[in-house]
N, C-alpha and C. Protein backbone atom coordinates (compact mmCIF):
# COMPACT_ATOMS: atom_id res chain seq x y z
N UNK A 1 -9.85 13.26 -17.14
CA UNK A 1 -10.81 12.20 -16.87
C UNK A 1 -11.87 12.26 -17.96
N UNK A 2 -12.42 11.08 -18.68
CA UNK A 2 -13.31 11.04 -19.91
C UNK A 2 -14.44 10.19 -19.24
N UNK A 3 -15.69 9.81 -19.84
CA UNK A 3 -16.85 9.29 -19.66
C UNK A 3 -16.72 8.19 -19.54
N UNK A 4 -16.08 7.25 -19.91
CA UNK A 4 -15.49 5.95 -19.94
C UNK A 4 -15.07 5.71 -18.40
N UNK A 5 -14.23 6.11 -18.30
CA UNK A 5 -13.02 6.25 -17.07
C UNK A 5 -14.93 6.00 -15.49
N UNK A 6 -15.22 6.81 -16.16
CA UNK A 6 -15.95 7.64 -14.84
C UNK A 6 -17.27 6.56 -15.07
N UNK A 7 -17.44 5.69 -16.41
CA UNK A 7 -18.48 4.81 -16.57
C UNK A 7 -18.29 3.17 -15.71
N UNK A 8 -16.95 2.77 -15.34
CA UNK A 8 -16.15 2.00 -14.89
C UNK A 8 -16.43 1.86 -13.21
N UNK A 9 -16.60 3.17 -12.80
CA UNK A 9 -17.09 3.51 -11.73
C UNK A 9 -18.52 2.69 -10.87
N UNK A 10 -18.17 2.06 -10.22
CA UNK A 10 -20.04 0.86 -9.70
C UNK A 10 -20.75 2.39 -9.35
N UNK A 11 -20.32 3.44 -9.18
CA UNK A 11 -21.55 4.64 -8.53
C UNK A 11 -22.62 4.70 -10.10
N UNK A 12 -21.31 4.63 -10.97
CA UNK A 12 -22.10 5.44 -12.58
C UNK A 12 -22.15 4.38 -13.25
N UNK A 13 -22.45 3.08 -13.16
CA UNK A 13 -22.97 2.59 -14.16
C UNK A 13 -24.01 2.65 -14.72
N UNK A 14 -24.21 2.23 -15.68
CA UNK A 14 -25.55 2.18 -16.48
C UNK A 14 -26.08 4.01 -17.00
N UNK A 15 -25.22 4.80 -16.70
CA UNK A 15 -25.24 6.12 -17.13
C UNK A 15 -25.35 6.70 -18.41
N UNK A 16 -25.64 7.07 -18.81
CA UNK A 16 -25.72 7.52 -20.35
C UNK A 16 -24.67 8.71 -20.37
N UNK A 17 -24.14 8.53 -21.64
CA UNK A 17 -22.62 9.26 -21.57
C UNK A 17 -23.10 10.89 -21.43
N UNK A 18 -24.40 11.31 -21.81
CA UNK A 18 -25.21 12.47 -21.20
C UNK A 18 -24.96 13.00 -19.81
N UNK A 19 -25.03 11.83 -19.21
CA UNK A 19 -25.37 11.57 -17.73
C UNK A 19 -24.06 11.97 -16.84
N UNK A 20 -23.21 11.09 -17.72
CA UNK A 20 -21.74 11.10 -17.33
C UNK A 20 -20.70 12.61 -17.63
N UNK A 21 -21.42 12.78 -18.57
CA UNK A 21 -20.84 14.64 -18.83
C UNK A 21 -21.15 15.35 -17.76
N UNK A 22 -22.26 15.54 -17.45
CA UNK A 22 -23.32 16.39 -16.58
C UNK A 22 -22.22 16.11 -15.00
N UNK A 23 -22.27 14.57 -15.02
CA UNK A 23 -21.04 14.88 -13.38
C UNK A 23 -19.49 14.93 -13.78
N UNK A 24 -19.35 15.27 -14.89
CA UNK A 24 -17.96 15.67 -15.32
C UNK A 24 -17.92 17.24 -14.81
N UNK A 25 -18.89 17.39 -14.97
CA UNK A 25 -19.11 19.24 -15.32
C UNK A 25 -19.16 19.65 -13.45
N UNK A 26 -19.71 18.68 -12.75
CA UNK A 26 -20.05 18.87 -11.38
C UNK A 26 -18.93 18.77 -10.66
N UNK A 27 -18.29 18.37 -11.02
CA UNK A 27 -16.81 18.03 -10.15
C UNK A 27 -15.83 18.55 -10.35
N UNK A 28 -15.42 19.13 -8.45
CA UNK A 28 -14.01 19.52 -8.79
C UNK A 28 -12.81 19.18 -8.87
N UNK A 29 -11.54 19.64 -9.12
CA UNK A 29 -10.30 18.50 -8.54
C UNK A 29 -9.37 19.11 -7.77
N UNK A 30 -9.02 18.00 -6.67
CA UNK A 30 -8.19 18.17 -5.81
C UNK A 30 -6.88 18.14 -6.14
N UNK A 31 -5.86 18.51 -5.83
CA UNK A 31 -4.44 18.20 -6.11
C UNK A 31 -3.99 17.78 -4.61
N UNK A 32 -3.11 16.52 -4.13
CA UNK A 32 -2.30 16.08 -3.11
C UNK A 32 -0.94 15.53 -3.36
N UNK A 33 0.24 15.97 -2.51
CA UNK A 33 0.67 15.71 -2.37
C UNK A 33 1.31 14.37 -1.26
N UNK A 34 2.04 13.92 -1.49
CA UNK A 34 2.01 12.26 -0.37
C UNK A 34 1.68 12.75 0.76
N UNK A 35 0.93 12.08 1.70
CA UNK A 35 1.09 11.82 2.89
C UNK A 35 -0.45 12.96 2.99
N UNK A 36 -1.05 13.56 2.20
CA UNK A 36 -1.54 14.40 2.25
C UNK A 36 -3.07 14.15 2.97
N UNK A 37 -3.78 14.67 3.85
CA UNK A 37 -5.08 14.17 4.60
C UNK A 37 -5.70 14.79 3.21
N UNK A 38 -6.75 14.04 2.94
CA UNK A 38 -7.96 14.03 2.15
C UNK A 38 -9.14 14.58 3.04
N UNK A 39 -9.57 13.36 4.08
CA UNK A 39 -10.06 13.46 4.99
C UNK A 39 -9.95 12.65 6.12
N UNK A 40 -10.37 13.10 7.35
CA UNK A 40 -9.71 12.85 8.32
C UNK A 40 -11.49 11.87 9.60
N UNK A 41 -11.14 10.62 9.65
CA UNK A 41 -11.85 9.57 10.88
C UNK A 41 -12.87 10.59 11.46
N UNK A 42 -13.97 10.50 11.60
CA UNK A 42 -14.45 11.33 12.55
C UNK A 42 -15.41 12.57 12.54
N UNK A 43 -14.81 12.92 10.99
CA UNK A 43 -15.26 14.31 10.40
C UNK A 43 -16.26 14.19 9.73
N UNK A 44 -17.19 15.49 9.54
CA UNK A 44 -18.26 15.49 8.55
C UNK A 44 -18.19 15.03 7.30
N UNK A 45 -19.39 14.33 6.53
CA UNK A 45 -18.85 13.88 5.04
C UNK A 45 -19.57 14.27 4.20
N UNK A 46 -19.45 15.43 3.69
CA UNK A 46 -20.35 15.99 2.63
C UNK A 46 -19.43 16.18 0.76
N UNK A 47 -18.47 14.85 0.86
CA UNK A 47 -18.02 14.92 -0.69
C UNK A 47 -17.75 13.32 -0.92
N UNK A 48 -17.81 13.18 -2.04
CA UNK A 48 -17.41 11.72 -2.74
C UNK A 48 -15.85 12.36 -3.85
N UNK A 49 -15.31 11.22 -3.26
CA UNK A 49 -14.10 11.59 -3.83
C UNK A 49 -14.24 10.48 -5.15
N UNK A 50 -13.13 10.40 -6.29
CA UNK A 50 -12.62 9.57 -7.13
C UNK A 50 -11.15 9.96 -7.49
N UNK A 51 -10.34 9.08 -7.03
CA UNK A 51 -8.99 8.97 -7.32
C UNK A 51 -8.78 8.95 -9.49
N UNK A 52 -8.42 9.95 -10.12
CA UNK A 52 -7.91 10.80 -11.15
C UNK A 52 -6.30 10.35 -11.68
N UNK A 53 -5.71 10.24 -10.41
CA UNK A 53 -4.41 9.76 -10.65
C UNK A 53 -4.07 9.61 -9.00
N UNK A 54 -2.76 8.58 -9.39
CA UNK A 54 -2.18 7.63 -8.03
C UNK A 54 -2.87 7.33 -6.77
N UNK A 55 -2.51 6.94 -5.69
CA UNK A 55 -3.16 6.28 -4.88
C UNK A 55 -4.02 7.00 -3.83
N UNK A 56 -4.68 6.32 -2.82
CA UNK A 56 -4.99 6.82 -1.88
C UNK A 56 -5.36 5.83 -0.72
N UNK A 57 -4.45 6.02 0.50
CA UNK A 57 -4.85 5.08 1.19
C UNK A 57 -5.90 5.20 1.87
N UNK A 58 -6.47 4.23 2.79
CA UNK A 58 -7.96 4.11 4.02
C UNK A 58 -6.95 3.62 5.15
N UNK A 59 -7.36 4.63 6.59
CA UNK A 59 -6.55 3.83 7.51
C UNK A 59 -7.87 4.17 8.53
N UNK A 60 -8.10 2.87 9.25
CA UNK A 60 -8.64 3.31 10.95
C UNK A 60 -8.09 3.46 11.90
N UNK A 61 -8.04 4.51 12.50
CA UNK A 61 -6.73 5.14 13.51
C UNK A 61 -7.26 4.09 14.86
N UNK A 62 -6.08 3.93 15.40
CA UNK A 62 -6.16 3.19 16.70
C UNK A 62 -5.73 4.55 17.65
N UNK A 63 -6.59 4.45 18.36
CA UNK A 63 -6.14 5.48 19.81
C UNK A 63 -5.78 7.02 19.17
N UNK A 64 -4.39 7.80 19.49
CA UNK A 64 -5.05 8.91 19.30
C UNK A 64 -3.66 8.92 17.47
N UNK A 65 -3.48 8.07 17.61
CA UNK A 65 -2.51 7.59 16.52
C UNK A 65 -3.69 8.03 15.06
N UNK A 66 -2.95 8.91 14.03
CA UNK A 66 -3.71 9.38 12.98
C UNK A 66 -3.84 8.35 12.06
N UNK A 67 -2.88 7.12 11.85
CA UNK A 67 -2.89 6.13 10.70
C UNK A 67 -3.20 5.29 11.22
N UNK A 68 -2.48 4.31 12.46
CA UNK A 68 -3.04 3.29 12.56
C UNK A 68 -2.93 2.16 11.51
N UNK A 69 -4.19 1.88 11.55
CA UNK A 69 -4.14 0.23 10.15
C UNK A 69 -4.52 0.71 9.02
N UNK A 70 -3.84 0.46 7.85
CA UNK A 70 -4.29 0.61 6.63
C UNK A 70 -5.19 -0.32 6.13
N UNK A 71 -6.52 0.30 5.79
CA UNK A 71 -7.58 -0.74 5.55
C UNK A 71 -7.78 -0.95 3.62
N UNK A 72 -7.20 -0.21 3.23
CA UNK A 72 -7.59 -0.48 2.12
C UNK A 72 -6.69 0.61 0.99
N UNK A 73 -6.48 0.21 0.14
CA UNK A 73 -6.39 1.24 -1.50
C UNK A 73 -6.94 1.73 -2.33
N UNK A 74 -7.05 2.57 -2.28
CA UNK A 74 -7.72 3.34 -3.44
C UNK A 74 -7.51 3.48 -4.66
N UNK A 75 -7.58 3.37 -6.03
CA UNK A 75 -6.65 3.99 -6.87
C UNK A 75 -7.24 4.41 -8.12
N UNK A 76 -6.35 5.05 -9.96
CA UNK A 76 -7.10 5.25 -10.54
C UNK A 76 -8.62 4.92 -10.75
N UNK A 77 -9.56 5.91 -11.04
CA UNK A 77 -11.09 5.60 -11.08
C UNK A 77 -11.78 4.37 -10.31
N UNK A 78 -11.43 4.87 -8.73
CA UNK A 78 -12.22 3.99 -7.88
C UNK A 78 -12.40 5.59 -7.17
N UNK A 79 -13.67 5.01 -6.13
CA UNK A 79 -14.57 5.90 -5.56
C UNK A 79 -14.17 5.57 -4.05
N UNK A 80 -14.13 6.84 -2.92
CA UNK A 80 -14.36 6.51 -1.68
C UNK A 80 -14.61 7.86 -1.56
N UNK A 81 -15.15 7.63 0.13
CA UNK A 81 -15.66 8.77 0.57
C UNK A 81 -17.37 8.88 0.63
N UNK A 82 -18.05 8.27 0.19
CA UNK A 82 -19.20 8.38 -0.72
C UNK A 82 -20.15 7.74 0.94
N UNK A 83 -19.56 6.60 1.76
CA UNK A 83 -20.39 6.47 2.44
C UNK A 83 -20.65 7.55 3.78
N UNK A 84 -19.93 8.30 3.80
CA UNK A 84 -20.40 9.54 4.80
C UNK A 84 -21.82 10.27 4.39
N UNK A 85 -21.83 10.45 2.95
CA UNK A 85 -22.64 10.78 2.08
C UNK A 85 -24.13 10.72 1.81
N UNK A 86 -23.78 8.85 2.02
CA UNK A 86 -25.34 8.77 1.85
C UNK A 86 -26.00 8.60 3.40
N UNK A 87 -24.74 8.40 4.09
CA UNK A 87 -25.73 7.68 5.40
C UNK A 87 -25.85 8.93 6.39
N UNK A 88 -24.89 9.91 5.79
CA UNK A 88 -24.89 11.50 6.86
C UNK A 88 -24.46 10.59 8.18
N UNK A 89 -23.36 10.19 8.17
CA UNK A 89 -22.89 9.65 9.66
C UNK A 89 -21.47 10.16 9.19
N UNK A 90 -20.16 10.61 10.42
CA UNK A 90 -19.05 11.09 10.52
C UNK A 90 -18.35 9.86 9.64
N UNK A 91 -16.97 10.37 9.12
CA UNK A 91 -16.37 9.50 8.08
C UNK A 91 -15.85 8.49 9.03
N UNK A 92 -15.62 7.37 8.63
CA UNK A 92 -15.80 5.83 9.17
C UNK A 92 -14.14 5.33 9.22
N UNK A 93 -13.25 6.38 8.21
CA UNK A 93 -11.81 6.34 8.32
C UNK A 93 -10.62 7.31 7.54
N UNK A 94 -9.51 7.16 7.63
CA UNK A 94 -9.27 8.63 7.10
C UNK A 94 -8.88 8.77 5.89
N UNK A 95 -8.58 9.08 4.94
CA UNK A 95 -8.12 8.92 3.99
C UNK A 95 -6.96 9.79 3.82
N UNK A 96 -5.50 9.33 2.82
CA UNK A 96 -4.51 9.95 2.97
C UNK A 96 -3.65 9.91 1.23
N UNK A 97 -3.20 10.76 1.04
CA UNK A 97 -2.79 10.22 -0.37
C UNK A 97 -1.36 9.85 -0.04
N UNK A 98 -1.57 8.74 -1.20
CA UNK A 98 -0.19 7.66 -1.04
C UNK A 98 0.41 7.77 -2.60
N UNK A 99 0.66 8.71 -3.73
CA UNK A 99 1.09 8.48 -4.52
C UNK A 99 2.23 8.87 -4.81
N UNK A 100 3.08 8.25 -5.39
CA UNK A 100 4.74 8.63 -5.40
C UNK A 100 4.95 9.97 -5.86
N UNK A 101 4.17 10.53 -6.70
CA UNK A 101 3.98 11.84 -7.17
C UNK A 101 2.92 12.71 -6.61
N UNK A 102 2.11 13.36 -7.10
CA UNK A 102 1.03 14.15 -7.05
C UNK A 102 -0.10 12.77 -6.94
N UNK A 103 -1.01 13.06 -6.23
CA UNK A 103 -2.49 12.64 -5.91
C UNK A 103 -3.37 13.56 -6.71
N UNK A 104 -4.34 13.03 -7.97
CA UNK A 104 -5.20 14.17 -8.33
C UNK A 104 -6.34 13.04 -8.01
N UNK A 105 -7.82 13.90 -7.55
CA UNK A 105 -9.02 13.18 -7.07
C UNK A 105 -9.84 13.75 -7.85
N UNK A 106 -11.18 13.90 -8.16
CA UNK A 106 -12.15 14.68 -8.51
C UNK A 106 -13.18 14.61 -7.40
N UNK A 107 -13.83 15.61 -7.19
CA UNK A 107 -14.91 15.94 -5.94
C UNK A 107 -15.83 16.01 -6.07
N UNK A 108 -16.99 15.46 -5.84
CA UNK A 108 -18.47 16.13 -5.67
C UNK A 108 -18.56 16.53 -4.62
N UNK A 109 -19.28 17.64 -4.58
CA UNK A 109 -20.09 18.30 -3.26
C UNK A 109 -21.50 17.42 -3.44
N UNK A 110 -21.95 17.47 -1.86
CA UNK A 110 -23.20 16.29 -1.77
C UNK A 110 -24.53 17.34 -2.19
N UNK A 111 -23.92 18.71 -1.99
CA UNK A 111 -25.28 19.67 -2.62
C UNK A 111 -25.13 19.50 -3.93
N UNK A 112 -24.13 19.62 -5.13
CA UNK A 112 -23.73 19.05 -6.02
C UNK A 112 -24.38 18.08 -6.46
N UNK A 113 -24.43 17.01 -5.88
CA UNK A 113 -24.88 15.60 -6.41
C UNK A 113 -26.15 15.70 -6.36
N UNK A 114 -27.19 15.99 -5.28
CA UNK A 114 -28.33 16.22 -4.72
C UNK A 114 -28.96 17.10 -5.87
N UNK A 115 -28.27 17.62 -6.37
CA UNK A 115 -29.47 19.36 -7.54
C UNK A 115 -29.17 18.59 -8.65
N UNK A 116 -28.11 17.56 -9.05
CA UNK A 116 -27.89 16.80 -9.99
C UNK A 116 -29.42 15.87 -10.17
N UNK A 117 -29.40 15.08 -9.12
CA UNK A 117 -30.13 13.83 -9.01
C UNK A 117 -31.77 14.37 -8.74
N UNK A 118 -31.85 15.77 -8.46
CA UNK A 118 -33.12 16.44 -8.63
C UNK A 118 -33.80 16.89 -9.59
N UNK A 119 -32.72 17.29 -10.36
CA UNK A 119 -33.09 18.08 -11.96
C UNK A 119 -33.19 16.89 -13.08
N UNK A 120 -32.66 15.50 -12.44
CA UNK A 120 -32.37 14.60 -13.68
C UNK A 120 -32.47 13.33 -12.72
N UNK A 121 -34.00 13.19 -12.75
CA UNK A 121 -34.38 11.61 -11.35
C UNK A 121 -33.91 10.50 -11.59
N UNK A 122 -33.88 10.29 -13.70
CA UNK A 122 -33.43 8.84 -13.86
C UNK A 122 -31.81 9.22 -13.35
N UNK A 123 -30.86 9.80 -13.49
CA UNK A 123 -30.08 9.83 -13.15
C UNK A 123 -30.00 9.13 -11.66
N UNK A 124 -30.34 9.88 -10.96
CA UNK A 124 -30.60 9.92 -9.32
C UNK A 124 -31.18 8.35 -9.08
N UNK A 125 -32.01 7.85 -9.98
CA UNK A 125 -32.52 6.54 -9.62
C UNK A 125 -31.42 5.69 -10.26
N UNK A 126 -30.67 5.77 -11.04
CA UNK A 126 -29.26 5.08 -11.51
C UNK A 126 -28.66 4.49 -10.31
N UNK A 127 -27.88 6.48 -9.90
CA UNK A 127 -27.54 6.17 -8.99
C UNK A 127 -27.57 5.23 -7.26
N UNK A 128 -28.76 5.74 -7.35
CA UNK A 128 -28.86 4.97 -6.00
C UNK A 128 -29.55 3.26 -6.64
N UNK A 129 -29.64 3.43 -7.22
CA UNK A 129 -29.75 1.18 -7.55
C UNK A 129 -28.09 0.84 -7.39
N UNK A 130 -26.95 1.81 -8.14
CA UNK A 130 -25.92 1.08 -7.89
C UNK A 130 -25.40 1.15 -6.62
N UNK A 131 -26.01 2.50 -5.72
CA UNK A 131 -25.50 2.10 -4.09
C UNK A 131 -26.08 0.72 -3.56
N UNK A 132 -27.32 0.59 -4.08
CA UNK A 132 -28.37 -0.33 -3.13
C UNK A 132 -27.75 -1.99 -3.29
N UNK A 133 -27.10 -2.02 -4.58
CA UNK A 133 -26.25 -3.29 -5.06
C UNK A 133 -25.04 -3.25 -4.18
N UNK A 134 -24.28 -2.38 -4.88
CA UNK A 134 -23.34 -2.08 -3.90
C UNK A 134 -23.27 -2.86 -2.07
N UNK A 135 -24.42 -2.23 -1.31
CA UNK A 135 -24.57 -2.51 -0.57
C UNK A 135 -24.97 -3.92 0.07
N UNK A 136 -25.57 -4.26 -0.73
CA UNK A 136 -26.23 -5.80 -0.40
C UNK A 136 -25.35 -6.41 -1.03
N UNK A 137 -24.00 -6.69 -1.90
CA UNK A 137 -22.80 -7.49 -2.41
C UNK A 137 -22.29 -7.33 -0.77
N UNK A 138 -22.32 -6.16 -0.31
CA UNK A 138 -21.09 -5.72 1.35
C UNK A 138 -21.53 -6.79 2.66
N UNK A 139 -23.18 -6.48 2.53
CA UNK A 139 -23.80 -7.38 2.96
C UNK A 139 -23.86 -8.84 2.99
N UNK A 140 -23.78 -9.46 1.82
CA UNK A 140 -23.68 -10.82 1.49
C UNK A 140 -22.50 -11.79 2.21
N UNK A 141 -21.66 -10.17 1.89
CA UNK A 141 -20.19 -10.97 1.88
C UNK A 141 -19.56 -11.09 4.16
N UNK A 142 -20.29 -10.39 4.22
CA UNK A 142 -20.14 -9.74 5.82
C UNK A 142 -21.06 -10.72 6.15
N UNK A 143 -22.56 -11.33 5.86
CA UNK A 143 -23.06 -12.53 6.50
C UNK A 143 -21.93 -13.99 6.17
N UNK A 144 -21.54 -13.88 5.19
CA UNK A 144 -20.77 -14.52 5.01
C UNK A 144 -19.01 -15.22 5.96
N UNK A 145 -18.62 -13.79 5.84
CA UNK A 145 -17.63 -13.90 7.05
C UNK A 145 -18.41 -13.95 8.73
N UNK A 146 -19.43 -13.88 8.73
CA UNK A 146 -19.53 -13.98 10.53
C UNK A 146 -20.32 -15.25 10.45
N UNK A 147 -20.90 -15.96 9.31
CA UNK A 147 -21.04 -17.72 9.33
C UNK A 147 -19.89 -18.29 9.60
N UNK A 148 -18.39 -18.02 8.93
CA UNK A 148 -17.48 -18.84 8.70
C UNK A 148 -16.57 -18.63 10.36
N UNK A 149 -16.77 -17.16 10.95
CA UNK A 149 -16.29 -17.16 11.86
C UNK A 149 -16.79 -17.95 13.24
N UNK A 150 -18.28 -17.70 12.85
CA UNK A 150 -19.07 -18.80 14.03
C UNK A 150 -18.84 -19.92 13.83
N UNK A 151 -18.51 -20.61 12.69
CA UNK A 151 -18.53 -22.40 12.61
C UNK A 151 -16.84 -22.63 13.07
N UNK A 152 -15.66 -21.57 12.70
CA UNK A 152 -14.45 -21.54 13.31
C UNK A 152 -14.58 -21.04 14.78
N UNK A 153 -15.29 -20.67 15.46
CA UNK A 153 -14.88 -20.48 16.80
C UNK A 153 -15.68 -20.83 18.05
N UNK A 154 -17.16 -21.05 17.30
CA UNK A 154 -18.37 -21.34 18.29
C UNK A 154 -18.86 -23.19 18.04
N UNK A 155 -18.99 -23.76 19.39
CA UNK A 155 -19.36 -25.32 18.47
C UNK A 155 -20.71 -25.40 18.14
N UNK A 156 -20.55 -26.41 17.42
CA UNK A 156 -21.95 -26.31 16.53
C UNK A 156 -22.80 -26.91 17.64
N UNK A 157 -23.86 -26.07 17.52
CA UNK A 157 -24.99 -26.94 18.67
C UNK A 157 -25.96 -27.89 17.62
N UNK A 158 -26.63 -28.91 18.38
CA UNK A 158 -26.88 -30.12 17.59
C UNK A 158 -28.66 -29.74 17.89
């Protein structure tokens, strides 16, 4: 994984390739094999993952069923995991690796990130502007779908 790769990333933009070394150096890597739990619905979330190589799925388990619905893909240099992280609430779904070969991820530990974003604030203030965007695009788009769902299912009052 190079500075580029990891600049591509909405967590690290606007990073200075300084910046981007420094969480090169912070991170570890995982190796998975298919089918492999990353992490598991429910559980504590003290790492941000980034998919390194092949996939990784998102599922929200229905009942006591471990997969359930697949909510999403993961793949080269995209980020998940990250919202257990900031909000310190149990992980929201599970993650599983789905790659035909080996799954490699890279890891931060959230103490990791935290002595990062302490020792180096513009960093830390980087970072969290691109959560805060991040978040309000999630936002936009979520007022968005529950307008379109109210004008499809509720009648319009006059």
């Amino acid at each position: 994984m190079n500075t580029k790769v990891l600049s591509r990333t909405y967590l690290f933009e606007g990073l200075s390739v300084k910046e981007l070394e420094l969480l090169l150096v912070a991170a570890g890597e995982k190796v998975c094999a298919k089918n492999d739990v990353v992490f598991r619905e429910g559980e504590a979330g003290n790492q941000v993952y980034m998919v390194s190589q092949g996939t990784v799925e998102i599922w929200k388990k229905e009942s006591a069923d471990l997969k359930g619905t697949c909510i999403g893909k993961v793949k080269d240099g995209e980020l998940f995991g990250e919202m257990a992280v900031f909000d310190k609430q149990p992980r929201s779904a599970s993650a599983i690796a789905a790659g035909e070969d080996k799954t490699k991820v890279l890891v931060w530990g959230e103490k990791d990130l935290m002595k990062l974003i302490q020792e180096y604030p513009a960093l830390g203030t980087k970072i969290m502007t691109n959560v805060i965007k991040k978040l309000s695009g999630h936002l936009r788009n979520a007022n968005n779908a529950i307008h379109s769902l109210r004008r499809t299912f509720l009648p319009v009052s006059g």
